[in-house]
C-alpha atoms as a PDB file:
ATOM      1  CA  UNK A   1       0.000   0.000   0.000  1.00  0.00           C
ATOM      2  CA  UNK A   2       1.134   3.551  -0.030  1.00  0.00           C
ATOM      3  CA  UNK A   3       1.243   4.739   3.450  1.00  0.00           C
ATOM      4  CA  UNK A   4       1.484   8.441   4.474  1.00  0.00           C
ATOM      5  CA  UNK A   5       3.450   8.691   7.853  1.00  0.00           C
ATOM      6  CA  UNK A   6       2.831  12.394   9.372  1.00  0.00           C
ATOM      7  CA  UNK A   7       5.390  13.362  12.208  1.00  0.00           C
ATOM      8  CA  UNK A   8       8.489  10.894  10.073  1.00  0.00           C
ATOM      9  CA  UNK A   9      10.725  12.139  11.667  1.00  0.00           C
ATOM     10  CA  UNK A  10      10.364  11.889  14.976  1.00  0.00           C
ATOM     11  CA  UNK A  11      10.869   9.332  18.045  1.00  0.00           C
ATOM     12  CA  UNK A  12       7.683   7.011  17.542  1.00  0.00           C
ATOM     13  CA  UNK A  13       7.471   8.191  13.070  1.00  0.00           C
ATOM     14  CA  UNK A  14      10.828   7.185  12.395  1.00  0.00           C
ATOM     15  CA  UNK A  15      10.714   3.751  13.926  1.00  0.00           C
ATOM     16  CA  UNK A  16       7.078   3.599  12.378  1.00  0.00           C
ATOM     17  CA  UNK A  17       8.151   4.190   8.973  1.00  0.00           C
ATOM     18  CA  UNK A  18      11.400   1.807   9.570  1.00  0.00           C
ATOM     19  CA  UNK A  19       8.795  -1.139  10.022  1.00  0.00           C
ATOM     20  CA  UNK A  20       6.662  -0.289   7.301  1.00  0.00           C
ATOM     21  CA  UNK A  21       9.354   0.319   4.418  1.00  0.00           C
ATOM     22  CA  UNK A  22      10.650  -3.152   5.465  1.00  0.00           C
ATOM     23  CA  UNK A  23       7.224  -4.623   4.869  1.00  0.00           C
ATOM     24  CA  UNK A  24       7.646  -3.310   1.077  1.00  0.00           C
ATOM     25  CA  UNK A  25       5.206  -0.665   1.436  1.00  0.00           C
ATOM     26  CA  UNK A  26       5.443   2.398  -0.262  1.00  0.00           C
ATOM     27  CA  UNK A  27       6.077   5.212   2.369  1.00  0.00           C
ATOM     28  CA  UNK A  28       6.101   8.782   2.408  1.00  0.00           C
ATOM     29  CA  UNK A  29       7.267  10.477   5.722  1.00  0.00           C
ATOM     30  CA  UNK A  30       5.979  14.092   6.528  1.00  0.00           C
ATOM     31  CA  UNK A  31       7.530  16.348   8.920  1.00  0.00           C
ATOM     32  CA  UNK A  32       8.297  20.163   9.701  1.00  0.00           C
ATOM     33  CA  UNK A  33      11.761  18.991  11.538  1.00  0.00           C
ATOM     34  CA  UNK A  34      10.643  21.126  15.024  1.00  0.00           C
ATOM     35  CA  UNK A  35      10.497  18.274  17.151  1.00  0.00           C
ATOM     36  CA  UNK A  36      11.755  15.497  14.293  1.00  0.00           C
ATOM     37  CA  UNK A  37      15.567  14.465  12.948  1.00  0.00           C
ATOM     38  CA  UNK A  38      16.447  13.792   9.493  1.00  0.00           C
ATOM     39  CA  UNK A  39      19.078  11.636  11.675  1.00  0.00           C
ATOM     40  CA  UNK A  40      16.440   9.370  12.918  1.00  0.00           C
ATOM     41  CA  UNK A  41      15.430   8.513   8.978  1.00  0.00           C
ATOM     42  CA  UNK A  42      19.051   7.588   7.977  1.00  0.00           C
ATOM     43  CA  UNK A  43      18.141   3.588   7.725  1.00  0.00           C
ATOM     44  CA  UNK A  44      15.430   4.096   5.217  1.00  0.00           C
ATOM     45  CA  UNK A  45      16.725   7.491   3.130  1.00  0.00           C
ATOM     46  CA  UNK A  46      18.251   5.466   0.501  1.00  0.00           C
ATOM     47  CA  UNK A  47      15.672   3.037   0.419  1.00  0.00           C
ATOM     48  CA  UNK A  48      13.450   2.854  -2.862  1.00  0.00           C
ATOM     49  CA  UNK A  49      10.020   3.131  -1.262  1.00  0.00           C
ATOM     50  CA  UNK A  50      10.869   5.733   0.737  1.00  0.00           C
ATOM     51  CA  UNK A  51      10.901   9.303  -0.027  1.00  0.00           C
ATOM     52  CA  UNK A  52      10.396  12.217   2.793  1.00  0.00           C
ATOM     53  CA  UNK A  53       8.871  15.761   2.370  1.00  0.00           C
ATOM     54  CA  UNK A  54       9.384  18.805   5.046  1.00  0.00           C
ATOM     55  CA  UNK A  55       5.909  19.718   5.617  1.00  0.00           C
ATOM     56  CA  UNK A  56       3.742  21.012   8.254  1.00  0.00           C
ATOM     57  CA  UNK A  57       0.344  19.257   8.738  1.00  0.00           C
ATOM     58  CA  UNK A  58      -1.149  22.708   9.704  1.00  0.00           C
ATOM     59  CA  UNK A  59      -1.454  23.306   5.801  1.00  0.00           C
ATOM     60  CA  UNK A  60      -3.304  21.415   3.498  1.00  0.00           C
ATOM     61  CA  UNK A  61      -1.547  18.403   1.455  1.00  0.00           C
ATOM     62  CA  UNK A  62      -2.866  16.933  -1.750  1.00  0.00           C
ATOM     63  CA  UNK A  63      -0.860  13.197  -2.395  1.00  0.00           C
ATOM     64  CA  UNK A  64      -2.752  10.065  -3.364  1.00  0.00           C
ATOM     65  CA  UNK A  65      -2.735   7.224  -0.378  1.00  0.00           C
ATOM     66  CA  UNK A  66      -3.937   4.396   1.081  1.00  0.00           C
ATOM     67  CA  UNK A  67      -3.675   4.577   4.664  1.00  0.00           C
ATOM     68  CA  UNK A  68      -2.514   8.205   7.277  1.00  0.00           C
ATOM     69  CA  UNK A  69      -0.908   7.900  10.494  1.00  0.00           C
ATOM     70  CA  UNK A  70      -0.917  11.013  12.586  1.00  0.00           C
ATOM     71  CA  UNK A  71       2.104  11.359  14.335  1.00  0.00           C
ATOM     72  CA  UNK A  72       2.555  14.915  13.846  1.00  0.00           C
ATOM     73  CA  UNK A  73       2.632  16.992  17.324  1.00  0.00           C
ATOM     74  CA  UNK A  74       5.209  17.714  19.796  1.00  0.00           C
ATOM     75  CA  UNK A  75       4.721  15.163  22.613  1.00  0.00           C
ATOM     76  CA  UNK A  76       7.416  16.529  25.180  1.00  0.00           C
ATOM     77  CA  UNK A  77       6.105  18.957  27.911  1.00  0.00           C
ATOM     78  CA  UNK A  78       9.348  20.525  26.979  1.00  0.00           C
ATOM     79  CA  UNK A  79       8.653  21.063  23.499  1.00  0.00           C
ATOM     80  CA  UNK A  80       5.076  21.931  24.031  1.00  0.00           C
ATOM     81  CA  UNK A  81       5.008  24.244  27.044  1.00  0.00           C
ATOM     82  CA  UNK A  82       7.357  26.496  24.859  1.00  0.00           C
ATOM     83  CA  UNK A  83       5.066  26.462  21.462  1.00  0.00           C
ATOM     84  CA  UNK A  84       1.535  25.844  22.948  1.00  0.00           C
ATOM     85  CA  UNK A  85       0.023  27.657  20.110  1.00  0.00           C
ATOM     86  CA  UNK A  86       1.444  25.773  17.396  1.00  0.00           C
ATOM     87  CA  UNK A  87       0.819  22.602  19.507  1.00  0.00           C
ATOM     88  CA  UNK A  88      -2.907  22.708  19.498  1.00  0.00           C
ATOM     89  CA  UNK A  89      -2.633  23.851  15.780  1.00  0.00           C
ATOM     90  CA  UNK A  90      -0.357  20.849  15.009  1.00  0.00           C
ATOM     91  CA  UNK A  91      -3.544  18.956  16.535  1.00  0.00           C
ATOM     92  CA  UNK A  92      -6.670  20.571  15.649  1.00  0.00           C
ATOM     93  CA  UNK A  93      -5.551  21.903  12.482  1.00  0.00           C
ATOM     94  CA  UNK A  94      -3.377  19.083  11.432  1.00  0.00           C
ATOM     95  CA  UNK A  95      -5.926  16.888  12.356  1.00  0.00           C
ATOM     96  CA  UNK A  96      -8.981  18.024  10.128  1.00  0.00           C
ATOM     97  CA  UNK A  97      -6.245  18.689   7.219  1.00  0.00           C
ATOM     98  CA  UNK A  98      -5.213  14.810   6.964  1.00  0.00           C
ATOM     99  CA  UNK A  99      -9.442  13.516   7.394  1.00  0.00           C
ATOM    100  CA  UNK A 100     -10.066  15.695   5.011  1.00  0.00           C
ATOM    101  CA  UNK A 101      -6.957  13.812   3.232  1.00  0.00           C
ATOM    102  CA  UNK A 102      -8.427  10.696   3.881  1.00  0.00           C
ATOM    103  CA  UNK A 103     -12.139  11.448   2.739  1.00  0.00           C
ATOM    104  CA  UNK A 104     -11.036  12.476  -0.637  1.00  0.00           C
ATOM    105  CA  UNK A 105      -8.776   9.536  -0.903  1.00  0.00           C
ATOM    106  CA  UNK A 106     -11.308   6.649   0.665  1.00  0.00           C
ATOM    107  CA  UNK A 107      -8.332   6.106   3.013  1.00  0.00           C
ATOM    108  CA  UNK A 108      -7.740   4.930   6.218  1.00  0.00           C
ATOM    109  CA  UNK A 109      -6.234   7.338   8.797  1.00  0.00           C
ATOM    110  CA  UNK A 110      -5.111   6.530  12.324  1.00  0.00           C
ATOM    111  CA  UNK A 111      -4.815   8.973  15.134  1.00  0.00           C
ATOM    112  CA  UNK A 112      -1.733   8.652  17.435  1.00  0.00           C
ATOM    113  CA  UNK A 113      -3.226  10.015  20.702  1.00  0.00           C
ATOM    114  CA  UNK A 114      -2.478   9.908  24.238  1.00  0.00           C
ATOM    115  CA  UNK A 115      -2.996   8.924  27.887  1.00  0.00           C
ATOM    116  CA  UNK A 116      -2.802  12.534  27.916  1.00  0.00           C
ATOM    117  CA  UNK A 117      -6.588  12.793  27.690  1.00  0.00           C
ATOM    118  CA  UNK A 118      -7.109  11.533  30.540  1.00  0.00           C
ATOM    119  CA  UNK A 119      -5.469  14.617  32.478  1.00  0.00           C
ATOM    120  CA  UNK A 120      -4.395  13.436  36.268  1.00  0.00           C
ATOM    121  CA  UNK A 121      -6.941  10.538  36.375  1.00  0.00           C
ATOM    122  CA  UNK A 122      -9.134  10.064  39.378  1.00  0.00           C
ATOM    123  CA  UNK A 123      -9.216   6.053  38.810  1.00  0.00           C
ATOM    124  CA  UNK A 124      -6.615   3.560  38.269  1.00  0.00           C
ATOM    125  CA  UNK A 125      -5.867   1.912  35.676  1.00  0.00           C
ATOM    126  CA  UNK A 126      -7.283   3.647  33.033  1.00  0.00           C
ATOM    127  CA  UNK A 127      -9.818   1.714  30.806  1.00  0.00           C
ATOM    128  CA  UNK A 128     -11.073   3.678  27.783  1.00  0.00           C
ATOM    129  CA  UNK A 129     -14.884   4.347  28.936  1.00  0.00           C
ATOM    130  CA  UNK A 130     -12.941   6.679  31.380  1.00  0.00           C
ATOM    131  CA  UNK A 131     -13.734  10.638  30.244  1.00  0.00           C
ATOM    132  CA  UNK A 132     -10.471  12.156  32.259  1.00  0.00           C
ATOM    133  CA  UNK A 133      -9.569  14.993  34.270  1.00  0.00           C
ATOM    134  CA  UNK A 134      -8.453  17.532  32.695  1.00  0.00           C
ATOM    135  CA  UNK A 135      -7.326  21.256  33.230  1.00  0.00           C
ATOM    136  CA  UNK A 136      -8.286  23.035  29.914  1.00  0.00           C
ATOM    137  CA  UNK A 137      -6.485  26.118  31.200  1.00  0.00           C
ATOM    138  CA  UNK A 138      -3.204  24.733  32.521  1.00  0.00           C
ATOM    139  CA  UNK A 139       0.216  25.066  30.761  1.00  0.00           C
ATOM    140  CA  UNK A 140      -0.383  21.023  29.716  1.00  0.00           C
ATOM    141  CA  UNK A 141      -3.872  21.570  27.972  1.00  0.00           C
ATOM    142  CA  UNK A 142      -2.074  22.545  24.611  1.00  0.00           C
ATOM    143  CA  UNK A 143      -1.233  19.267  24.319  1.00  0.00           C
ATOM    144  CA  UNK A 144      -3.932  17.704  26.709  1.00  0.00           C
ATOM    145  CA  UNK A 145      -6.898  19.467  25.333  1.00  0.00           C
ATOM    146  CA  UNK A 146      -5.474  19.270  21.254  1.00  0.00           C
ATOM    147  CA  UNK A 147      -5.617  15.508  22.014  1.00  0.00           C
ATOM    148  CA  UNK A 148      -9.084  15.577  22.902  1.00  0.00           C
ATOM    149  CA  UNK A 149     -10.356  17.831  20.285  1.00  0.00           C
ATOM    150  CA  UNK A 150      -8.389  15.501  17.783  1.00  0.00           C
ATOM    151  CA  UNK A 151     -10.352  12.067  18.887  1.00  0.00           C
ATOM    152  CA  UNK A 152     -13.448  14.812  18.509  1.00  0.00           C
ATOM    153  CA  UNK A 153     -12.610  15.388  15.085  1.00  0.00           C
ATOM    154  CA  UNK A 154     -11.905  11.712  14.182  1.00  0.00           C
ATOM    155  CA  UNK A 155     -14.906  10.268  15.499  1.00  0.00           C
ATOM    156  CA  UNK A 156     -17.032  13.628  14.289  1.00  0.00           C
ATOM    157  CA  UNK A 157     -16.097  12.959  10.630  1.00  0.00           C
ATOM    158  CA  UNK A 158     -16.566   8.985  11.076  1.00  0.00           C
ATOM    159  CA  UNK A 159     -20.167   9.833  11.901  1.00  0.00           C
ATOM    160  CA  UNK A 160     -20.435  12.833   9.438  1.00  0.00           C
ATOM    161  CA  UNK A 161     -18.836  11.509   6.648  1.00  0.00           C
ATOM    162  CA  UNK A 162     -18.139   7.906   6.999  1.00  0.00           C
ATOM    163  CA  UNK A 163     -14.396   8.274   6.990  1.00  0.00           C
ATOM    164  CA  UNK A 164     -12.391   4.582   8.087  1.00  0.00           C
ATOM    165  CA  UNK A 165     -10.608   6.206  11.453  1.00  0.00           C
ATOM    166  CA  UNK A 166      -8.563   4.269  13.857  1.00  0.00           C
ATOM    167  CA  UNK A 167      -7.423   5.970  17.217  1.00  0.00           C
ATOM    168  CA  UNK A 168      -5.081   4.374  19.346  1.00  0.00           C
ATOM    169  CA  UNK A 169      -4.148   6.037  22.985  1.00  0.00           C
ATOM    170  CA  UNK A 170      -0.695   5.893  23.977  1.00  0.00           C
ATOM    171  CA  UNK A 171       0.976   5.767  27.541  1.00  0.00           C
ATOM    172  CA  UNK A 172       4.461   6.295  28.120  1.00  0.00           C
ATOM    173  CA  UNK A 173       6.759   4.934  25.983  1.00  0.00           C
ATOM    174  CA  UNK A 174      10.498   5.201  25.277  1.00  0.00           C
ATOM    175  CA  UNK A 175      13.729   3.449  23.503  1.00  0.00           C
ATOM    176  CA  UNK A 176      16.750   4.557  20.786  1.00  0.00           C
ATOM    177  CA  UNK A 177      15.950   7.641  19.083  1.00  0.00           C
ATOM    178  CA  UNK A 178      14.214   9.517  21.955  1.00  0.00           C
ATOM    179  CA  UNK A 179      15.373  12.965  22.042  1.00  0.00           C
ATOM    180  CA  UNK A 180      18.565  13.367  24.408  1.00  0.00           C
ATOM    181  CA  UNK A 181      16.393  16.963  25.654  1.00  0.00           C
ATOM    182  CA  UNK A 182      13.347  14.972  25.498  1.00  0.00           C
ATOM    183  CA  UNK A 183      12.377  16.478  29.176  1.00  0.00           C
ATOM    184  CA  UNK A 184      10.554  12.808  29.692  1.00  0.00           C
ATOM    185  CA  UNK A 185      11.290  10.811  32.919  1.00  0.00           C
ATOM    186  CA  UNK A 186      13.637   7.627  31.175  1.00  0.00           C
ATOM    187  CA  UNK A 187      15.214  10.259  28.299  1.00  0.00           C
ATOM    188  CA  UNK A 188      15.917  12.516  32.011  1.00  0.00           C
ATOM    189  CA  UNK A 189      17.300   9.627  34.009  1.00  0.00           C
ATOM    190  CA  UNK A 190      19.134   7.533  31.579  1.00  0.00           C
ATOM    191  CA  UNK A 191      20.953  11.025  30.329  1.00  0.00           C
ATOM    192  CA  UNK A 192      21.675  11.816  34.059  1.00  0.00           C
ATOM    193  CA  UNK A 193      22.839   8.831  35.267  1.00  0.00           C
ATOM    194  CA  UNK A 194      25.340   8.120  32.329  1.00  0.00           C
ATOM    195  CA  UNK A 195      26.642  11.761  32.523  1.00  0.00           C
ATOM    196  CA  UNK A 196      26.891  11.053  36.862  1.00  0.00           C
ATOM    197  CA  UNK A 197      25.055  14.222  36.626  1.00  0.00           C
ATOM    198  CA  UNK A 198      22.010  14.291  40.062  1.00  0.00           C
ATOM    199  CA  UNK A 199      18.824  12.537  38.584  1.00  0.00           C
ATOM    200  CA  UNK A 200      16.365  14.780  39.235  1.00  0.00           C
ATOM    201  CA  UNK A 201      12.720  13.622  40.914  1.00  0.00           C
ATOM    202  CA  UNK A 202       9.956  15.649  41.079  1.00  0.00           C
ATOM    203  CA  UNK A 203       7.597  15.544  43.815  1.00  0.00           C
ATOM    204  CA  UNK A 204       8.404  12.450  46.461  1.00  0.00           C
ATOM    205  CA  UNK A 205       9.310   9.823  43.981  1.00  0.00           C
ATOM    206  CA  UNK A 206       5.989   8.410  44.688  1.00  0.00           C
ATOM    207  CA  UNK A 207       4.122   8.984  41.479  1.00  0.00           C
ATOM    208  CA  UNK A 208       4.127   6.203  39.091  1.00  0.00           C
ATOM    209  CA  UNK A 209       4.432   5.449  35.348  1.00  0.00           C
ATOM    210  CA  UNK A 210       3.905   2.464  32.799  1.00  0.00           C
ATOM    211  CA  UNK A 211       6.794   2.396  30.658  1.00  0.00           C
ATOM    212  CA  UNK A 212       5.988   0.382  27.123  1.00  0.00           C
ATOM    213  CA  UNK A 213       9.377  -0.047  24.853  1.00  0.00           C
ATOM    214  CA  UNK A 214       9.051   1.325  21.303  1.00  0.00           C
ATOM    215  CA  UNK A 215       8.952  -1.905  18.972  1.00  0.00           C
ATOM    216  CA  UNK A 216       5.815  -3.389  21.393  1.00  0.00           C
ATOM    217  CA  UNK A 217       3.862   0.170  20.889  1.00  0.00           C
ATOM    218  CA  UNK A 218       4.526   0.083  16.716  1.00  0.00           C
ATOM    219  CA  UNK A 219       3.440  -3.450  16.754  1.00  0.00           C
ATOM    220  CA  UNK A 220       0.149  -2.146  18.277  1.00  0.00           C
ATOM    221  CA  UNK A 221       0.020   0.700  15.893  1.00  0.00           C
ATOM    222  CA  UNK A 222      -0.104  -1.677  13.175  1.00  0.00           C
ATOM    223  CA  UNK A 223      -1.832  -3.696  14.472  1.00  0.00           C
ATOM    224  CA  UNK A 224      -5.128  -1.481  15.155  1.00  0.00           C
ATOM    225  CA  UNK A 225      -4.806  -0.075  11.576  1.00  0.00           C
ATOM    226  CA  UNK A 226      -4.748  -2.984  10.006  1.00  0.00           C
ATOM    227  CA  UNK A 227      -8.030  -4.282  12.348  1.00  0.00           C
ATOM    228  CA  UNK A 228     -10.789  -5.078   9.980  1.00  0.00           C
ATOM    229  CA  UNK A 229     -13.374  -6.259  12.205  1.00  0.00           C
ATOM    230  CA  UNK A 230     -14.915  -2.108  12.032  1.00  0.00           C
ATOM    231  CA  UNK A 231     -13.120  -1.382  15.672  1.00  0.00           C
ATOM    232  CA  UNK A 232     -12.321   2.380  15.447  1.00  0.00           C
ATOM    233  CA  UNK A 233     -11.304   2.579  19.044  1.00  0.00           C
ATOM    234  CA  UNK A 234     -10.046   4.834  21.288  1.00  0.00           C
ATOM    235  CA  UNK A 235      -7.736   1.504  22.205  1.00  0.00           C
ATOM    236  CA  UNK A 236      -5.016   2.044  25.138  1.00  0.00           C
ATOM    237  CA  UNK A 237      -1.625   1.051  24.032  1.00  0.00           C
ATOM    238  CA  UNK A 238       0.894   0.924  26.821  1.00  0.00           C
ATOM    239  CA  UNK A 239       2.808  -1.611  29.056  1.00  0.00           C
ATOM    240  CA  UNK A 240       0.657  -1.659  32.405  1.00  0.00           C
ATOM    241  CA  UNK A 241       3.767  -3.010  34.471  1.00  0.00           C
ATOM    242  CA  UNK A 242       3.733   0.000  36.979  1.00  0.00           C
ATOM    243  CA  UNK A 243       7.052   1.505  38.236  1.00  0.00           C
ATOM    244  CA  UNK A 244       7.292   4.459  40.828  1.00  0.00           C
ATOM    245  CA  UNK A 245       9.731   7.278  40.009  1.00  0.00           C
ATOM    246  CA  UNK A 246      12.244   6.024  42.760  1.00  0.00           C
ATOM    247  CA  UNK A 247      11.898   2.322  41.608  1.00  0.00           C
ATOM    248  CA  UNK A 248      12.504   3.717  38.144  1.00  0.00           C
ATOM    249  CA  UNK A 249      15.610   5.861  38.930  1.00  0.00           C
ATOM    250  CA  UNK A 250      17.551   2.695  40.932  1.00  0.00           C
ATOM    251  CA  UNK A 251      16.427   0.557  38.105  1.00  0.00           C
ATOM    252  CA  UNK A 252      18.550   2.926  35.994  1.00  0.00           C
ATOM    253  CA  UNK A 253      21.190   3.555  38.061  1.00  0.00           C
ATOM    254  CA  UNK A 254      22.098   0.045  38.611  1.00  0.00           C
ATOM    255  CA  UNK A 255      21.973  -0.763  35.116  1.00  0.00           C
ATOM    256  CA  UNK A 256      24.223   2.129  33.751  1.00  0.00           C
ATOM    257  CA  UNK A 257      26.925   1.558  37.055  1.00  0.00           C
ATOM    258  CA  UNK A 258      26.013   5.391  37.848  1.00  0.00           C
ATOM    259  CA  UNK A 259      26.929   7.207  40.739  1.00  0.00           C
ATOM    260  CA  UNK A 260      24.609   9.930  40.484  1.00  0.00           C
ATOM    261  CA  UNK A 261      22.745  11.567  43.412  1.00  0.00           C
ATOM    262  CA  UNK A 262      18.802  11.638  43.669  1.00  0.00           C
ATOM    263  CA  UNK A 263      17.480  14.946  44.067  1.00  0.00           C
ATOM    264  CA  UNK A 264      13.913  16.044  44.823  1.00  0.00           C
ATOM    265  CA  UNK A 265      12.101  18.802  43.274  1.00  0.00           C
ATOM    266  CA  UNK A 266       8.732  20.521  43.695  1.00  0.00           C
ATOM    267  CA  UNK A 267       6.343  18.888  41.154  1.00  0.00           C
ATOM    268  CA  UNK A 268       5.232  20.648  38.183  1.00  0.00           C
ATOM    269  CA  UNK A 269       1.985  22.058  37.868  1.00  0.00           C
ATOM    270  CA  UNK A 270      -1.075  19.616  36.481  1.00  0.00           C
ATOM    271  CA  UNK A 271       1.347  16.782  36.440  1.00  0.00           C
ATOM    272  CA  UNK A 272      -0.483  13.564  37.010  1.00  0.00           C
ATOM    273  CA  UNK A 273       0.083  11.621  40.049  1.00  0.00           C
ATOM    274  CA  UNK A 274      -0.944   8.193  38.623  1.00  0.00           C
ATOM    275  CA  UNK A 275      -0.763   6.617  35.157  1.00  0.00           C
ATOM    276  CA  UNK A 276      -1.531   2.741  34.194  1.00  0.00           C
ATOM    277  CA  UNK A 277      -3.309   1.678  31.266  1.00  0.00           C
ATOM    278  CA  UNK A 278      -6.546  -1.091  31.042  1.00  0.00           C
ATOM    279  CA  UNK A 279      -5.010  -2.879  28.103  1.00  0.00           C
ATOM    280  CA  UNK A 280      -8.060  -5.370  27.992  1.00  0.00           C
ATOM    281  CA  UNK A 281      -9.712  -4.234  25.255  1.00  0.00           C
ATOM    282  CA  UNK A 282      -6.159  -4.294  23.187  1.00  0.00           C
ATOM    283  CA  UNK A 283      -5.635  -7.741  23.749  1.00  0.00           C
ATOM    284  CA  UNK A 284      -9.502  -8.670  23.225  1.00  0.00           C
ATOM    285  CA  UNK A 285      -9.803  -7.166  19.944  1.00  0.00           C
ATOM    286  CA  UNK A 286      -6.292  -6.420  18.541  1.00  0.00           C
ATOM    287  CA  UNK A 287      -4.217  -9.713  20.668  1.00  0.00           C
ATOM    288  CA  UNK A 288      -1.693  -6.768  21.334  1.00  0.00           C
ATOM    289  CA  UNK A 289       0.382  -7.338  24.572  1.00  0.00           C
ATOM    290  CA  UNK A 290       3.548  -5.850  25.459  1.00  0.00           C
ATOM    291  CA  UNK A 291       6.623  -8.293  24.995  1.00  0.00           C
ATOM    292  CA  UNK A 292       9.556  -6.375  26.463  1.00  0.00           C
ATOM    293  CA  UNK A 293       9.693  -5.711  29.968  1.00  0.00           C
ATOM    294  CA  UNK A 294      11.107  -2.330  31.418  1.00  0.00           C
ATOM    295  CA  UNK A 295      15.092  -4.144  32.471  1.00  0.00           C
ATOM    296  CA  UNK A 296      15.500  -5.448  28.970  1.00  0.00           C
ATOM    297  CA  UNK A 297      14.211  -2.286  27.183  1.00  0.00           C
ATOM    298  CA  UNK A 298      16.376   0.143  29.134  1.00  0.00           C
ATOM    299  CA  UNK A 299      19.185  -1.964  28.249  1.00  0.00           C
ATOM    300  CA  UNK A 300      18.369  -0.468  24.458  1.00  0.00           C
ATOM    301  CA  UNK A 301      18.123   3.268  25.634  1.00  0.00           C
ATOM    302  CA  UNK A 302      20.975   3.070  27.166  1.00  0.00           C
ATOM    303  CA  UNK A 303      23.188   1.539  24.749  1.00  0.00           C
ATOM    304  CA  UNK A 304      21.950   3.921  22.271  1.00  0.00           C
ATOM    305  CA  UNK A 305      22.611   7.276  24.767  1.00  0.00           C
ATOM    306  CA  UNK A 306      26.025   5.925  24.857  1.00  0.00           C
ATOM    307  CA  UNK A 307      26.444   5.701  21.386  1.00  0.00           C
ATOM    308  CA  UNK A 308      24.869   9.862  21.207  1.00  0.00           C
ATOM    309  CA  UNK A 309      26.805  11.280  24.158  1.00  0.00           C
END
């Protein structure tokens, strides 16, 4: 098929578009390079069925394809709190740009969103009937509330105009390529603790993540856009293995041999407290679980930090 892949370049596009190409499909990556790295395309730019174009999904694109995945918004608080405009652009705009891409085309588009939506949840784990809690003012809702206007606008021109849309919810996830500035917990303590610089915990260490490796969250991906069984979703993707930030840091620090300090720092604002995904519906209708568990994946991060720094 020919596959448009918006947001190419970046962490989660780039290993996306890796996968595909070496299915045979044809692949065109989009990206405005803000967040994204021609670097992170090098195993696929000589490739014949391969070809990338700088573009920025807030502006209309007219290309002939079979299938859309929406990658294409800054997903690093770091990244986001300084653009916040652009961000909920980059959603709301970018989003009704590529449906109206797929309506004219008859193709299938899939919306990469994120546990995002549901703010700092009230309930734990979080299955997919669960509606979120969410500050629309707060210096997260750029990115929070763009989300949720997105899987408004997906499901909106489903109903309006019969367009195939798949949206997939993603939890935390992380392996080679993340951004060394990424501003994300692993990125933060893997770069710390190889540098022997003090990894930095905000709040009490108490909080807790689900960490789900890269390959295990494109195999989902797939996976749900390739469903044909008419399950648009929202679907959870993420590892629901639950780690508090402590346990997270001394998992990293014994596997990089660090010496680094822990320090503690006030939390941010809106920063959620809890975050653990229902996966049930994934493995019901998609038989998606997670293979790699958090030791063996940081093993990958790591080695590929090294290899960076």
């Amino acid at each position: 098929m020919k596959i448009l892949v918006a947001g190419a370049a970046g962490f989660l596009g780039s290993h996306l578009v890796e996968s595909l190409v070496s299915t045979g499909h044809e692949v065109i990556g989009i990206d405005n390079l803000y967040t994204g790295y021609l670097s992170n395309l090098q195993r696929v730019q000589t490739k014949p069925n391969f070809r990338f174009q700088n573009h920025d999904v807030i502006n209309p694109l007219e290309i002939n394809v079979d299938r859309i995945f929406n990658l294409a918004c800054p997903a690093s608080p770091v990244h986001y709190q300084k653009h916040p405009v652009q961000t909920i652009k980059a959603s709301i705009m970018g989003s009704i740009n590529l449906l109206e891409l797929a309506n004219k085309n008859h193709a299938r588009i899939l919306q990469a969103s994120t546990s995002e939506i549901y703010g700092d949840p009230n309930i734990s784990p979080q299955p997919e009937s669960y509606w979120g809690n969410v500050n629309p003012i707060g210096i997260r809702a750029c990115y929070d509330e763009g989300k949720r206007a997105s899987e408004t606008l997906f499901f909106d021109y489903y109903r309006q105009y019969g367009v195939d849309i798949k949206v997939a919810r993603i939890f935390n996830t992380y392996g080679p390529r993340m951004d060394l500035q990424d501003g994300r917990v692993v990125s933060n303590f893997v770069l710390q603790a190889l540098r022997n610089d003090p990894i930095t915990i905000y709040g009490d260490g108490s909080q807790t993540r689900s960490f789900c490796h890269v390959n295990d969250l494109i195999d989902g991906l797939i996976k749900l856009m390739e469903s044909e069984d008419g399950f648009h979703g929202p679907v959870n993707l993420g590892n629901p293995v639950e780690f508090t930030m402590l346990e997270l840091a001394s998992i990293v620090k014994e596997l990089t041999g660090s010496n680094s300090e822990i320090e503690f720092h006030p939390l941010p604002g809106d920063d959620p407290k809890q975050r653990k995904p229902d996966i049930s519906l994934a493995q019901e209708r998609l038989k998606w679980n997670p293979q790699i568990q958090l030791r063996e994946g940081l093993k990958t991060i790591i080695s590929d930090f090294k290899s960076r720094i």
